[in-house]
Protein backbone atom coordinates (compact mmCIF):
# COMPACT_ATOMS: atom_id res chain seq x y z
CA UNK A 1 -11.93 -8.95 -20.34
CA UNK A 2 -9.89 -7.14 -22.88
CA UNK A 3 -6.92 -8.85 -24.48
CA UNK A 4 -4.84 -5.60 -23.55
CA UNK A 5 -6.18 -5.21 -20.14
CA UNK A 6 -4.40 -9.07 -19.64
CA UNK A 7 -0.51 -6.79 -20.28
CA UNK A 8 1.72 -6.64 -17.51
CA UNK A 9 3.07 -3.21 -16.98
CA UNK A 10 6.19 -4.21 -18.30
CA UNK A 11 4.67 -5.43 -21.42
CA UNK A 12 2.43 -2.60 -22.40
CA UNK A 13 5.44 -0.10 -21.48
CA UNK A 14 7.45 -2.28 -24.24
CA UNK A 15 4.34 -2.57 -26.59
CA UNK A 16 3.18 0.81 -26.31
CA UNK A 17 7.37 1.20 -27.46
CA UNK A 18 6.90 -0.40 -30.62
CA UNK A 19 3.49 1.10 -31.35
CA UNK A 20 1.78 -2.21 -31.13
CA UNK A 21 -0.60 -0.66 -29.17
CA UNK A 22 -2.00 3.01 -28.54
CA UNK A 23 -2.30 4.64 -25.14
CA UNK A 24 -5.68 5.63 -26.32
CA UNK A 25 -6.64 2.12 -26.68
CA UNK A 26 -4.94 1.01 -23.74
CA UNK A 27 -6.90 3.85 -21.64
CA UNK A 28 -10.21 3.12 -23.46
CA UNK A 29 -10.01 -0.81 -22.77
CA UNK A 30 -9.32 0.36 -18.76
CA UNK A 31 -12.25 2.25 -18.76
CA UNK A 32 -14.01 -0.30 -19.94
CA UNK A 33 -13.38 -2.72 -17.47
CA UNK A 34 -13.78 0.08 -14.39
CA UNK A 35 -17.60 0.55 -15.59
CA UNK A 36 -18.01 -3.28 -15.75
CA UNK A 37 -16.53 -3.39 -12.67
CA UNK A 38 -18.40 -1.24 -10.60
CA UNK A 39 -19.62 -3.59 -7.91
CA UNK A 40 -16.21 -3.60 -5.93
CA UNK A 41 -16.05 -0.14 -5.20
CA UNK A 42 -12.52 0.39 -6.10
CA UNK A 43 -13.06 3.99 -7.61
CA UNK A 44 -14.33 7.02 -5.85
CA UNK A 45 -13.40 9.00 -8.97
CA UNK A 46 -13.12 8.10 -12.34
CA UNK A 47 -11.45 10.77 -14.46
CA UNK A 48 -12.66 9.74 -17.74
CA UNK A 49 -12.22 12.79 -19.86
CA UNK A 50 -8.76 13.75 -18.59
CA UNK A 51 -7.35 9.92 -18.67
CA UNK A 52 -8.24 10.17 -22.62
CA UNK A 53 -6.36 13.60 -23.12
CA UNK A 54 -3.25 12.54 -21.18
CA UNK A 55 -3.47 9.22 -23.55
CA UNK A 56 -3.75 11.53 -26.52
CA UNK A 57 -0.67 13.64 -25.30
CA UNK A 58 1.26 10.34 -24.61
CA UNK A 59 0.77 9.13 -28.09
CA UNK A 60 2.15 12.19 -29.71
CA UNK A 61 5.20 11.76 -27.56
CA UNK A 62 5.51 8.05 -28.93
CA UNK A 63 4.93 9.14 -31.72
CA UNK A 64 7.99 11.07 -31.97
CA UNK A 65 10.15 8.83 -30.08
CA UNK A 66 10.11 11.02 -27.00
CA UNK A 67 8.19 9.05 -24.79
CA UNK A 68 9.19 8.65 -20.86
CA UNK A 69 9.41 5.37 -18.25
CA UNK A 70 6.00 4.77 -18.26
CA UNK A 71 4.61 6.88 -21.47
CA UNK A 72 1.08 6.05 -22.02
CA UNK A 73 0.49 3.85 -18.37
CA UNK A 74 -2.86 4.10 -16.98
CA UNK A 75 -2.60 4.03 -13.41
CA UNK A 76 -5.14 4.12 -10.09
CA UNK A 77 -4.42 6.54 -7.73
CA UNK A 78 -5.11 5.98 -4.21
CA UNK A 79 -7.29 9.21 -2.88
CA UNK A 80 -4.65 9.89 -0.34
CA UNK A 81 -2.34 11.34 -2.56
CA UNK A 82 -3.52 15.02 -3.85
CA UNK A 83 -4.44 15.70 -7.51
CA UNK A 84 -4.49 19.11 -9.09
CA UNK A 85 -7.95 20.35 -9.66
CA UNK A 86 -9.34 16.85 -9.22
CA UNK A 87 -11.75 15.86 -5.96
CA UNK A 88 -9.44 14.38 -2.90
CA UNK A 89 -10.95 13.34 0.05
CA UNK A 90 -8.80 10.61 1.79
CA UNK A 91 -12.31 8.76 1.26
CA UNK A 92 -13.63 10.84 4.23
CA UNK A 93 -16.51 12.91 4.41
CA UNK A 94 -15.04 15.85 6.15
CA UNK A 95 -13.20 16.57 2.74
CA UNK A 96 -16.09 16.91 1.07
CA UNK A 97 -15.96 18.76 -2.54
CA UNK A 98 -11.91 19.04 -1.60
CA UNK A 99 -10.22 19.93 -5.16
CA UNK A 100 -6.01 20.74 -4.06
CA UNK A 101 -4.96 23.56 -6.02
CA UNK A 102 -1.45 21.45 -5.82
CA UNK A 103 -0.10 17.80 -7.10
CA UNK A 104 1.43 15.86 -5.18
CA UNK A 105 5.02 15.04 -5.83
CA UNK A 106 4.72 11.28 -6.23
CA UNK A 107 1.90 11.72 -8.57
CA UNK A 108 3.63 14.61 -9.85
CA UNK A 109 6.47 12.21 -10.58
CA UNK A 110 4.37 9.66 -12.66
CA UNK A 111 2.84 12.29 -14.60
CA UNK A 112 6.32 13.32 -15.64
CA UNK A 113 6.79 10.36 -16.91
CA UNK A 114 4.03 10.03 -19.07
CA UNK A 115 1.39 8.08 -16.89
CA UNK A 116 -2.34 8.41 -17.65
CA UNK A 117 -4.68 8.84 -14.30
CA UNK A 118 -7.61 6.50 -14.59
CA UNK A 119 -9.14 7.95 -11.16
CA UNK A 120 -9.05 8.04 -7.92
CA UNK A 121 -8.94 4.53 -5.50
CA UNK A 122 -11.09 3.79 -2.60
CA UNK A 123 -9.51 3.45 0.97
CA UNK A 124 -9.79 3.47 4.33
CA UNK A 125 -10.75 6.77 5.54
CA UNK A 126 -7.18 8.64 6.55
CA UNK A 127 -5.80 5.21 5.68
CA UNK A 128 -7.06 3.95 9.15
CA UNK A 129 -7.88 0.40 8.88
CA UNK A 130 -6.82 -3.09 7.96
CA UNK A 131 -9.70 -4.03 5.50
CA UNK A 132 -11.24 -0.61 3.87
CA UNK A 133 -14.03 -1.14 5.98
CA UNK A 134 -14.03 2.43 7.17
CA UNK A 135 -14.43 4.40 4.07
CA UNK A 136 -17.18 7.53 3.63
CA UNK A 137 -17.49 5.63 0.06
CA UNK A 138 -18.61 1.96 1.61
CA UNK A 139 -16.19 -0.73 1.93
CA UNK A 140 -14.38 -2.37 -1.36
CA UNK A 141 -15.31 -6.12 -2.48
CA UNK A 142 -11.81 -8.18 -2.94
CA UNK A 143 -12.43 -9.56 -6.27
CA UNK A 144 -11.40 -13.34 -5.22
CA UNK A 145 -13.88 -15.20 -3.22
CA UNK A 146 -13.79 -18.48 -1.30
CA UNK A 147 -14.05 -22.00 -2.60
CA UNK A 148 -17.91 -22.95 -3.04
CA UNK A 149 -19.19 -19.12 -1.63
CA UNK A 150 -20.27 -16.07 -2.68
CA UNK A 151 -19.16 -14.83 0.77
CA UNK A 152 -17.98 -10.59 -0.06
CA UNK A 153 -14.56 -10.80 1.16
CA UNK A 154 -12.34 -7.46 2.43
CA UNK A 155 -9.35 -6.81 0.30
CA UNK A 156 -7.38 -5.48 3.30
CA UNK A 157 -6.26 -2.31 4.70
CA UNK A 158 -6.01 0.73 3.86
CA UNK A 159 -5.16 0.74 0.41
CA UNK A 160 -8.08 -2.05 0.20
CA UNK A 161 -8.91 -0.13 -3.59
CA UNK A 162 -5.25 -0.19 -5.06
CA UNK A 163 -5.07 -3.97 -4.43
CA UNK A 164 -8.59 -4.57 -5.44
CA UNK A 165 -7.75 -2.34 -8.69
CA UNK A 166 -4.72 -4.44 -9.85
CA UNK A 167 -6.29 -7.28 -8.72
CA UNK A 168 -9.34 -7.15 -11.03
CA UNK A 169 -7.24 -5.95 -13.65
CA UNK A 170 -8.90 -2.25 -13.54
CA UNK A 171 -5.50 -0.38 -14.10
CA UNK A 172 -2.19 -1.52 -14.79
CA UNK A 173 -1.26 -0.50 -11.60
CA UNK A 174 -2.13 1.73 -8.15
CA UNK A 175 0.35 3.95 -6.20
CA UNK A 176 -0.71 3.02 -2.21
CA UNK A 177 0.65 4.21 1.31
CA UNK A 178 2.08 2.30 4.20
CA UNK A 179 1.66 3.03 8.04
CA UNK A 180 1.54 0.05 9.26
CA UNK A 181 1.61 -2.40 6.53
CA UNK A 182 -1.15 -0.74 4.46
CA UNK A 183 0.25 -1.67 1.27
CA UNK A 184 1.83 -5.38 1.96
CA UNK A 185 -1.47 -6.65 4.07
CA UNK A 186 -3.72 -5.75 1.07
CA UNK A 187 -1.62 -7.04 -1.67
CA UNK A 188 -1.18 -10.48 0.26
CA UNK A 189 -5.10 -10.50 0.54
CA UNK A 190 -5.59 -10.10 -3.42
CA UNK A 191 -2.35 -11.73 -4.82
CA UNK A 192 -0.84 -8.62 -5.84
CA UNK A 193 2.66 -6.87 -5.32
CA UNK A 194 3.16 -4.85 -2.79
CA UNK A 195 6.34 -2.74 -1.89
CA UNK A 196 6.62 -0.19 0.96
CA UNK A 197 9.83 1.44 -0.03
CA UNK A 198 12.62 2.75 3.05
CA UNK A 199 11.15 5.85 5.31
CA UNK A 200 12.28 8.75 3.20
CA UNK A 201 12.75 6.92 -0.36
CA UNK A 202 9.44 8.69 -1.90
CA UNK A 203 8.39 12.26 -0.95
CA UNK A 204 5.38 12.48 1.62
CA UNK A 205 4.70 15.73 0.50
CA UNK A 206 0.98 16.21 -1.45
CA UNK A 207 -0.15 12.73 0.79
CA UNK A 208 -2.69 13.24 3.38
CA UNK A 209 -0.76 12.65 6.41
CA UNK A 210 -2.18 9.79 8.81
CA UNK A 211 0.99 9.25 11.38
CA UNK A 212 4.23 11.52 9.79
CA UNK A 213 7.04 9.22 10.77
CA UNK A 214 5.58 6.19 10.04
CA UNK A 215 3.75 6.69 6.31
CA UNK A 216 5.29 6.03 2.96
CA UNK A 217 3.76 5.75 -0.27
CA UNK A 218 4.87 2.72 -2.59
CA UNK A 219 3.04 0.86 -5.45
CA UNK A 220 1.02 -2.17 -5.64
CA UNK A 221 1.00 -4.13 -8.74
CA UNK A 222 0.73 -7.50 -10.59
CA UNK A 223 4.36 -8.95 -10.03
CA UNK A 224 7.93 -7.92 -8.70
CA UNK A 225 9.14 -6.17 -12.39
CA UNK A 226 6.31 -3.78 -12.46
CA UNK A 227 6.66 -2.78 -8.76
CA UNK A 228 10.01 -2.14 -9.90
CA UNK A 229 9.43 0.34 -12.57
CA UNK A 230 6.74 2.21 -10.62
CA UNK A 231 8.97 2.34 -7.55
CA UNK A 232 12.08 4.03 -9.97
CA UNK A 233 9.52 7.23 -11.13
CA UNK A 234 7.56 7.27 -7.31
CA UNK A 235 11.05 7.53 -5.86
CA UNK A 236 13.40 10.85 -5.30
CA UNK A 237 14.44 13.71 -3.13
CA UNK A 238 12.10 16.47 -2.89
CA UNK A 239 13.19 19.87 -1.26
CA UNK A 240 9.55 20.26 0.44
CA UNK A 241 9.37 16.99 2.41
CA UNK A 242 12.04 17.64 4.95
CA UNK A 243 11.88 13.68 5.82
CA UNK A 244 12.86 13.32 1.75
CA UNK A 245 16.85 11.55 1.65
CA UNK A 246 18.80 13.12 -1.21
CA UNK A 247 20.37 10.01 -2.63
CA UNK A 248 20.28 8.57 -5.68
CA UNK A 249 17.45 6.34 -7.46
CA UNK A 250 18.95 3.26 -8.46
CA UNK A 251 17.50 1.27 -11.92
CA UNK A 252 15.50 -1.45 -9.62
CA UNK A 253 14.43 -2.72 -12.68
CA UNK A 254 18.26 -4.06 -13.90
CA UNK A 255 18.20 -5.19 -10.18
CA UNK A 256 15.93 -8.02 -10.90
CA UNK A 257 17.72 -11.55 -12.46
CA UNK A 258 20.77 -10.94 -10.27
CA UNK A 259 19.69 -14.00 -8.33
CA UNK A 260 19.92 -14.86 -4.45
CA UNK A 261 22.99 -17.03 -4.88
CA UNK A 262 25.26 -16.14 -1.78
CA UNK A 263 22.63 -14.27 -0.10
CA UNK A 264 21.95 -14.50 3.33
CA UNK A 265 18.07 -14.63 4.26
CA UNK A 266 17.42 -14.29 7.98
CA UNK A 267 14.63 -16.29 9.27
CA UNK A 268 13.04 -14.44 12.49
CA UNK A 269 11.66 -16.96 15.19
CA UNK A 270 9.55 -14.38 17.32
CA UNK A 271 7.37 -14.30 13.54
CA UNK A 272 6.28 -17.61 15.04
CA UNK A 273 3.51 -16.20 16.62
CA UNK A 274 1.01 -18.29 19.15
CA UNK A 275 -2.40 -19.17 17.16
CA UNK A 276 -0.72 -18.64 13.88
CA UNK A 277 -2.03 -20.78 11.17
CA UNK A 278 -1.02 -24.31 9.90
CA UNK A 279 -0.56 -22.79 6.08
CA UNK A 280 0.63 -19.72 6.90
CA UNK A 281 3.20 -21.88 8.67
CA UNK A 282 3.57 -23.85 5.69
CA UNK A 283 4.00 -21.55 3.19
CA UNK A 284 6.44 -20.15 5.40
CA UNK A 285 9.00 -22.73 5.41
CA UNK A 286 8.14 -23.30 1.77
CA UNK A 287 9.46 -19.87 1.01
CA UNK A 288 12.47 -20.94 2.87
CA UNK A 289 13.10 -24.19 1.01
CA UNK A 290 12.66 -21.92 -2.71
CA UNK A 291 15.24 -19.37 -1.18
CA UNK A 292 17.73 -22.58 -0.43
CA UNK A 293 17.34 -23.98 -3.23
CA UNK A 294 17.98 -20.75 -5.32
CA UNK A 295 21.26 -20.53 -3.62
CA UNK A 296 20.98 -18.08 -0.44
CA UNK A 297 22.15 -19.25 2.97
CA UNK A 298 19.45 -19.38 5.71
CA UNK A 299 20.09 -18.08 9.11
CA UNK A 300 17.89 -17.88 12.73
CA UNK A 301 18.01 -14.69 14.02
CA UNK A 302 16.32 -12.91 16.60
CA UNK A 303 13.87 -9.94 17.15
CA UNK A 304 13.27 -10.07 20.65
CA UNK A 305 11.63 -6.67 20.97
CA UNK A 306 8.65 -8.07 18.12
CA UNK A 307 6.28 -8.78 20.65
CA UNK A 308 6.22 -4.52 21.56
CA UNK A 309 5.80 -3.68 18.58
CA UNK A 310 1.78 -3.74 18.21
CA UNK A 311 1.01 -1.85 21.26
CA UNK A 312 3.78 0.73 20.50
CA UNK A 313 2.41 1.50 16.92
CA UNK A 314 -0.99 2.02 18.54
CA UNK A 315 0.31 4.83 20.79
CA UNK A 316 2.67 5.94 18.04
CA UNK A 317 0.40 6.16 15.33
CA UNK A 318 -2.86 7.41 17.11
CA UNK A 319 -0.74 10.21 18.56
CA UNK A 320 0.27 11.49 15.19
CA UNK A 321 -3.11 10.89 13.30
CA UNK A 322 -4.66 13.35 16.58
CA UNK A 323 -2.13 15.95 15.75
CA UNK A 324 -2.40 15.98 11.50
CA UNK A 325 -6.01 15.48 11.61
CA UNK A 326 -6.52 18.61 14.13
CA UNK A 327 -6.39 20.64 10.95
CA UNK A 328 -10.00 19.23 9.69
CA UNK A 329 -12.12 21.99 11.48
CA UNK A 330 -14.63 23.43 9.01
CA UNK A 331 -12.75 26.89 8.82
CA UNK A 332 -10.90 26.28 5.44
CA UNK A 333 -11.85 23.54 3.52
CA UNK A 334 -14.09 20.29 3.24
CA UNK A 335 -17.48 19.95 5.09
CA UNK A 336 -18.93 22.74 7.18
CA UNK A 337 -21.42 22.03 10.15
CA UNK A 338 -22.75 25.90 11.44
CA UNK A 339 -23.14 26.13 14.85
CA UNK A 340 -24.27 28.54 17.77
CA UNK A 341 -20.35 29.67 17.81
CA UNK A 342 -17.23 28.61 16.38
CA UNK A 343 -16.43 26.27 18.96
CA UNK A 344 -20.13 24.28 17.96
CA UNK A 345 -19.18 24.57 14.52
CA UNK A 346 -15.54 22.74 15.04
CA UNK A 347 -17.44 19.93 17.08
CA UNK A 348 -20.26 19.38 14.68
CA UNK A 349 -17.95 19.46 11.83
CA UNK A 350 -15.74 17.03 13.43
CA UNK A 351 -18.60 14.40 15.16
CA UNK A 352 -20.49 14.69 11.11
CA UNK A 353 -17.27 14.37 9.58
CA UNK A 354 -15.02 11.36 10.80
CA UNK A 355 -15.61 8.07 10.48
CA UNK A 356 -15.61 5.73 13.93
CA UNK A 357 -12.07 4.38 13.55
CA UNK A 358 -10.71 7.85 12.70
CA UNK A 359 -12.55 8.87 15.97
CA UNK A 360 -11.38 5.84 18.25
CA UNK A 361 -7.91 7.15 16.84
CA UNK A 362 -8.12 10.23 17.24
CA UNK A 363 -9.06 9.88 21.26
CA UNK A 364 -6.74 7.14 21.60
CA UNK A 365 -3.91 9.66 20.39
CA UNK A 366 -5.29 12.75 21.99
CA UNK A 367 -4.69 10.27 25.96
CA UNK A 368 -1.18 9.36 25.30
CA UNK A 369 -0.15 12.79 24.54
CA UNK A 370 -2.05 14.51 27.44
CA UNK A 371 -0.39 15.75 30.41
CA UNK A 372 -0.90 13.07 32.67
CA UNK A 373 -0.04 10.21 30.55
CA UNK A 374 2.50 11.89 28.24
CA UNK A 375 5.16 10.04 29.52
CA UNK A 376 3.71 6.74 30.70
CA UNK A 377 2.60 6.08 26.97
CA UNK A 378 3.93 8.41 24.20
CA UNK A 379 7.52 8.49 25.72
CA UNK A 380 8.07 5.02 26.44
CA UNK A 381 6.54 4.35 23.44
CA UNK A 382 9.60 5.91 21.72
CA UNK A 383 11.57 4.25 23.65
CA UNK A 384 10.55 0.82 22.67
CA UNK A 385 10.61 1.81 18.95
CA UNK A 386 14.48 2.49 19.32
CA UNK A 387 14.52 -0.86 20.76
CA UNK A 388 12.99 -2.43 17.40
CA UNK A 389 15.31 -0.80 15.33
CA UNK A 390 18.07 -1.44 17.08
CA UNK A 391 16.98 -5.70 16.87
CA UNK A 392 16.56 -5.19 13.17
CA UNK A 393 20.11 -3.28 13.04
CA UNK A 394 21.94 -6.22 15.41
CA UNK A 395 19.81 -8.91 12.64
CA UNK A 396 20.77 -6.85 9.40
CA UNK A 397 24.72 -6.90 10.70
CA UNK A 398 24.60 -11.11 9.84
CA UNK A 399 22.41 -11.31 6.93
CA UNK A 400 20.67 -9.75 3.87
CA UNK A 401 17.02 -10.16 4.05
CA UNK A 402 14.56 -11.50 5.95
CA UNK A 403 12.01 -13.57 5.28
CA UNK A 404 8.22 -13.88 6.82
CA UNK A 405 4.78 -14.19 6.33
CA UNK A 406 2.90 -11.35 5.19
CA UNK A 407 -0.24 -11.63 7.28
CA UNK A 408 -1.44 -14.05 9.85
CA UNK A 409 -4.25 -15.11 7.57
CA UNK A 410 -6.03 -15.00 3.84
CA UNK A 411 -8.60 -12.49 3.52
CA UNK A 412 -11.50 -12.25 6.16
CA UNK A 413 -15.72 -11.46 5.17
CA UNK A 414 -16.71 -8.01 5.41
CA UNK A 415 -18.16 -7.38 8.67
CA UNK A 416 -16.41 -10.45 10.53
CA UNK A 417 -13.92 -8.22 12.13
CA UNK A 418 -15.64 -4.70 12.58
CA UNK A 419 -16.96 -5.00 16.04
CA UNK A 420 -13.59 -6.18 17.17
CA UNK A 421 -10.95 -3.36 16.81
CA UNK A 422 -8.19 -5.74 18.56
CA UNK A 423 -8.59 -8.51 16.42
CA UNK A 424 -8.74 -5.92 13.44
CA UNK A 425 -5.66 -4.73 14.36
CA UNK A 426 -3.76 -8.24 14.81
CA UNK A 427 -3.47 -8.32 10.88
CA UNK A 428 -0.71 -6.15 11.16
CA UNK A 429 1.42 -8.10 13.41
CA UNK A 430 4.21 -8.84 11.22
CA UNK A 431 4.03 -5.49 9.23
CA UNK A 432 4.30 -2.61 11.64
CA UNK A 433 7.62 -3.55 13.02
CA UNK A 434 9.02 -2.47 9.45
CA UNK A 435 7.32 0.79 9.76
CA UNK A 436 8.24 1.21 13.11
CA UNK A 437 12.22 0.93 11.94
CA UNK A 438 11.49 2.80 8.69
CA UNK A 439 13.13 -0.09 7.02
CA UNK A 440 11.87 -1.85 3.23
CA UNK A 441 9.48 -4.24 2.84
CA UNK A 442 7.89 -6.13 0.10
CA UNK A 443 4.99 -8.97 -0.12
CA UNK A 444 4.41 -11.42 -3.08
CA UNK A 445 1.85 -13.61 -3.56
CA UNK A 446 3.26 -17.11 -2.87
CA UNK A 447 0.54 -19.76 -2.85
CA UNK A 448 -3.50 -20.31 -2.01
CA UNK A 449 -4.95 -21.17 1.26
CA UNK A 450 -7.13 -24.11 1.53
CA UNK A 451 -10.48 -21.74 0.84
CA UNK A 452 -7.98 -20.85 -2.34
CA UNK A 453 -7.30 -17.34 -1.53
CA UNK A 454 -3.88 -15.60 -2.14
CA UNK A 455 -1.56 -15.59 0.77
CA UNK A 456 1.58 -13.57 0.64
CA UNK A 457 5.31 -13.77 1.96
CA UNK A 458 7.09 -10.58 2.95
CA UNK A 459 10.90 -9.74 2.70
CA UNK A 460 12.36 -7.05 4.97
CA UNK A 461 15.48 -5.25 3.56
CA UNK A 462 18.02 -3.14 4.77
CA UNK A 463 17.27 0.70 5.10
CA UNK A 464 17.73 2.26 0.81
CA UNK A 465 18.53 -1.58 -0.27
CA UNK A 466 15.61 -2.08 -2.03
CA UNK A 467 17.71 -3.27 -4.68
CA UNK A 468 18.03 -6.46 -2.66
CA UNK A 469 15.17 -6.47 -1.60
CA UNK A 470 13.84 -7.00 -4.77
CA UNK A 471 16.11 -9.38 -6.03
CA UNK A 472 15.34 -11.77 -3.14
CA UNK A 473 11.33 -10.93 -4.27
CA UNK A 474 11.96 -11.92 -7.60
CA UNK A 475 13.51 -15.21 -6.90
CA UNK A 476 10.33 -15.98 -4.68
CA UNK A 477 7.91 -15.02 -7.45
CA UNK A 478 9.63 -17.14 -9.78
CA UNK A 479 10.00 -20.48 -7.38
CA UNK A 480 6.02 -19.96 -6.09
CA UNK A 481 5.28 -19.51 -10.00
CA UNK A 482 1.39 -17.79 -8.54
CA UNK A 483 -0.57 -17.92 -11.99
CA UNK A 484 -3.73 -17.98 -9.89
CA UNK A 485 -6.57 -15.18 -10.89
CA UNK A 486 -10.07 -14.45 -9.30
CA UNK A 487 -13.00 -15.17 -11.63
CA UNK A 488 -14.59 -12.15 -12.81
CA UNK A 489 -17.82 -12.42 -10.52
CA UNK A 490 -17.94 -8.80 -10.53
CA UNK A 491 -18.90 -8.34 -14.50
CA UNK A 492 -22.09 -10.95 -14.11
């Protein structure tokens, strides 16, 4: 592994400041490492010849002293977000040979300032999944591995290639998205950073949309500074995402050091789920003694509504996915199946095109919002969602944060959990309630299970306090001091 490739993002940023080091050789050692690193399928794209003429163009700037926040980063791109002129397919085949004629305004944000695209990341397809199992592109290979085995682990779900990426050190860091906990589930699997930032913070527009009220994008990275910088370009009002909030984007960076002292970190005791596992359990209250000891006040509260909050996503979610996904038909874009009539050519298109899961979704969402059943499932669905917000609103009235674990487990084998979509989906039991409220949340790698795989603690903010949020992150990353790394397997 390269010497440069070993930089935090914060590090390069300041190296690449005092021309220590050239973007060009920054990019070049990245690409490096991607085409040694081939065997865990975290790329779909790699944009070689373009990631080498935005590193030119960012070295001119810094060469001039005109550089922006992240002049000369190379960064992973998850292929949900669209790319001008380069392929996008939301790792699905029915976007076949897909090249938007647009950027998207999160990437279009990072470009601005003075990012380098290494490519385009794996995921599940439509960001449907909890493992990036169901990608058109085969599933990606988390880089760590159990204890004594050679087992292929998942890196979780969906943006399974963005945590792999950072993981493996193949870019200095991945934009993801987050429906359901699609950015903290996969970054607890890999020992990575992962922050889904407040419904509304960064601009949806440019994303393939999965479920519209529920996805955010966010970054994934190696620790709490670096998700802070990438979250202070991602972030900002944009005039053609109507769910976009027209406030201000703090400095989250100058956020971090404040310390927790006088904080109050709400512990919630529905998170102690039945089943749940003795060092997830563990780890837990260990995160609770570093947060004590650091100087915030711990406080019970209660979320009774938790328990709702899986089976209401999946009616909420699958609803949405059947409506944005109705516009995959053959007609404009993507793959093309002729038929006898139009009607044959739309189901053709559709049975070649989507994956299983984005199928089982798709049905699942087309029942709850049919006539019959409209109000027995979608409606009271909504209901219940109110409900969770409203706990989280009652909790964030006495205290700050909260604190809990990221996922019920470390990561799983590929192929354990694919014939079981239920069991699948119980990774994101303590995630989705976040999405469901639209409210921050943030996992960071806080200690190894016994097989000596990451496992991750999340922290739940307050809606636009991700300043806090991060703050409270930061003072866990330093207590759990995680200076754990997978072996490089993947270059043998």
């Amino acid at each position: 592994m390269s010497e440069l490739t070993k930089l935090t993002l914060a590090a390069a940023r300041d190296a690449l400041k005092k021309k220590e080091i050239s973007a060009v050789e920054l990019t070049g050692a990245y690409l490096a490492e991607m085409a040694a690193g081939t065997a865990l399928n975290t790329y779909v794209t790699v944009t070689a010849e373009k990631s080498m003429e935005m590193a030119k163009a960012s070295d001119a700037r810094l060469a001039k002293g005109a550089g922006g926040a992240l002049e000369g980063l190379p960064l992973g791109i998850k292929d949900l977000f669209c790319t001008k002129d380069v392929l996008t397919t939301a790792s699905s085949h029915i976007l076949d040979g897909f090249r938007p004629p647009y950027e998207s305004t999160v990437t279009a944000n990072l470009w601005r300032d003075g990012a380098v695209m290494l490519g385009k990341l794996n995921n599940d397809e439509f960001a449907m999944g909890s493992s990036n199992e169901t990608s058109f592109y085969g599933p990606v290979v988390n880089p760590w591995r159990r204890k004594g085995s050679d087992a292929k682990l998942v890196p979780g779900g969906s943006s399974g290639g963005s945590s792999a990426a950072v993981a493996a050190k193949l870019c200095l860091a991945a934009t993801a998205t987050d429906t359901g906990g699609s950015i903290r589930q996969p970054a607890a699997f890999t020992g990575t950073v992962g922050i889904k930032p407040t419904y509304g913070r960064c601009s949806r527009w440019g994303i393939v949309a999965f479920a519209s009220s529920l996805d955010q994008a966010g970054p994934i990275t190696r620790d709490v500074r670096d998700a802070a910088i990438m979250l202070t370009s991602m972030a900002g009002h944009d005039e053609k995402d109507t769910t976009s909030v027209d406030r201000p984007v703090p400095d989250y960076e100058a956020a971090l050091g404040q310390g927790v002292k006088g904080l109050k970190v709400g512990i919630p005791k529905e998170y102690r789920v039945d089943g749940m596992p003795a060092e997830i359990d563990a780890l837990w209250s260990r995160g609770i003694e570093w947060l004590k000891a650091a100087g915030a006040e711990i406080k019970e509260v209660s979320l009774p509504h938790t328990k709702y909050a899986l089976p209401t996503y999946y009616i909420v979610a699958p609803a949405e996915c059947s409506s944005n996904l109705a516009r995959y038909d053959g007609v404009r874009y993507g793959l093309r199946v002729e038929g006898r009539d139009i009607t044959d050519m739309y189901e053709k298109t559709r049975a070649a095109g989507f994956g299983a899961e984005v199928r089982r979704r798709v049905l699942m969402g087309t029942y709850v919002l049919s006539a019959g059943y409209y109000d027995a499932y979608y409606l009271k669905a909504q209901k219940v969602r109110t409900l969770i917000a409203r706990d989280f609103a009652a909790a964030f009235a006495d205290v700050d944060v909260l604190l809990t674990p990221t996922a019920p487990s470390a990561a799983f084998g590929i192929g354990e959990k694919t014939d079981d979509p239920l069991s699948m989906y119980l990774n994101d039991v303590f995630t989705v309630p976040v999405n469901l409220a639209g409210l921050p949340g943030i996992s960071v790698p806080a200690g190894l299970s016994s097989d000596g795989l990451p496992l991750g603690l999340q922290l739940i903010g307050r809606t636009f306090d991700e300043e806090t949020l991060l703050r409270a992150a930061y003072a866990v990353e330093q207590a759990a001091d995680f200076k754990a790394a997978p072996e490089a397997w993947w270059k043998a």
